[in-house]
Protein backbone atom coordinates (compact mmCIF):
# COMPACT_ATOMS: atom_id res chain seq x y z
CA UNK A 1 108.10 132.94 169.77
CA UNK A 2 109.37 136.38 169.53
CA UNK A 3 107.73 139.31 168.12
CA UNK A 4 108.41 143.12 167.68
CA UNK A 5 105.22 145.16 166.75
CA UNK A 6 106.15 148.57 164.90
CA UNK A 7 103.20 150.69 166.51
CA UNK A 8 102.10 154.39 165.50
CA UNK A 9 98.90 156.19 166.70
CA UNK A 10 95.64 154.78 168.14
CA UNK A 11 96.02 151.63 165.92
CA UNK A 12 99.27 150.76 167.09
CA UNK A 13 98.58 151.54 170.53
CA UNK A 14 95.76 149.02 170.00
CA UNK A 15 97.48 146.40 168.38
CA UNK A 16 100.55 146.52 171.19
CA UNK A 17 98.08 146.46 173.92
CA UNK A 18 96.66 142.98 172.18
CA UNK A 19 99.78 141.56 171.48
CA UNK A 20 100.54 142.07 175.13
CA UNK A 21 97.21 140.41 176.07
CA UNK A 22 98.15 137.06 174.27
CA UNK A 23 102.22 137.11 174.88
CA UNK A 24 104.43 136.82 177.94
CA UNK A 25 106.32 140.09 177.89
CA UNK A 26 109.58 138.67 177.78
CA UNK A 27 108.89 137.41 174.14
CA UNK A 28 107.55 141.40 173.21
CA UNK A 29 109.17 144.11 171.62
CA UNK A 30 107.42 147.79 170.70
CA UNK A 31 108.68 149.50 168.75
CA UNK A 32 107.35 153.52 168.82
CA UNK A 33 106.59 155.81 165.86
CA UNK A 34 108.83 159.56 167.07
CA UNK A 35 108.43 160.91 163.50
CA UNK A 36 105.21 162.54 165.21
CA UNK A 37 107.34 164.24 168.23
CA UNK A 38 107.62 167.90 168.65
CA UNK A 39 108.81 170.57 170.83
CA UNK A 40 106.01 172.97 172.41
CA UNK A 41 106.99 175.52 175.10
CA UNK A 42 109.80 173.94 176.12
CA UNK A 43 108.76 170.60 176.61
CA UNK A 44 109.24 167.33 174.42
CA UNK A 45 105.93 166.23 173.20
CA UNK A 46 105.46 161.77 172.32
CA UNK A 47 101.90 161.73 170.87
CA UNK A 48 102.51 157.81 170.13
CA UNK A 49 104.81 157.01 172.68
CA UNK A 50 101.99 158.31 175.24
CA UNK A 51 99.01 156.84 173.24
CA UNK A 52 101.37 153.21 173.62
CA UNK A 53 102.48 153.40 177.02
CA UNK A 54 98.89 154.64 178.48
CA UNK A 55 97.01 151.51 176.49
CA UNK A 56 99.50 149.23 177.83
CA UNK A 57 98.91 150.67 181.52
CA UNK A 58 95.29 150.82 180.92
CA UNK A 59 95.25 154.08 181.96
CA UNK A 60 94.44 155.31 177.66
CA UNK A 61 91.62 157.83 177.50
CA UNK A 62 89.70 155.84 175.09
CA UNK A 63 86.29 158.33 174.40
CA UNK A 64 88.73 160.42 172.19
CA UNK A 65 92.19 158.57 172.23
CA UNK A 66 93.97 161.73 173.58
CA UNK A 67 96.22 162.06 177.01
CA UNK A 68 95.16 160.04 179.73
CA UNK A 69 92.30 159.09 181.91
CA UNK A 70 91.90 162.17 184.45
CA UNK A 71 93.80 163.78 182.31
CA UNK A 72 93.47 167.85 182.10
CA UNK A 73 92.92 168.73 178.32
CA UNK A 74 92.22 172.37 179.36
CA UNK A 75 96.12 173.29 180.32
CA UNK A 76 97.13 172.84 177.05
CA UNK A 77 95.26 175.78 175.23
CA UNK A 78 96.42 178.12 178.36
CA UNK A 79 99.87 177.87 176.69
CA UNK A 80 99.40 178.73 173.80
């Protein structure tokens, strides 16, 4: 069985990372919210495509569901 998963935020994130628990990847497709995405400084910023693809590596910060595990939350005020 095939099955593409429109995801968006936390709950998406969640519901991909499930799906790809239970089905071989080959028959998964995720598709990622970019209505969200902005420019800041220069630089492209994915707020769902990140909160997806770190869930799916495992590597999701899951104590607030921003950035990554490790992840320096401090840099971003320093720009502004």
């Amino acid at each position: 069985m095939k099955v593409v998963a429109l995801a968006g935020g936390v709950g998406g994130a969640k519901l991909a990372d499930g799906l790809a628990q239970v089905l071989p990847s080959e028959n998964l497709t995720i598709i990622v919210n970019t209505g969200d995405d902005f420019d800041h400084i220069g630089l492209r910023i994915c707020p769902d495509l990140d909160t997806v693809c770190y869930t799916l590596a495992g590597s999701g910060e899951s104590s607030h569901w921003l950035g990554k595990i490790g992840g320096d939350l401090e840099r971003v005020g320093e720009h502004g």
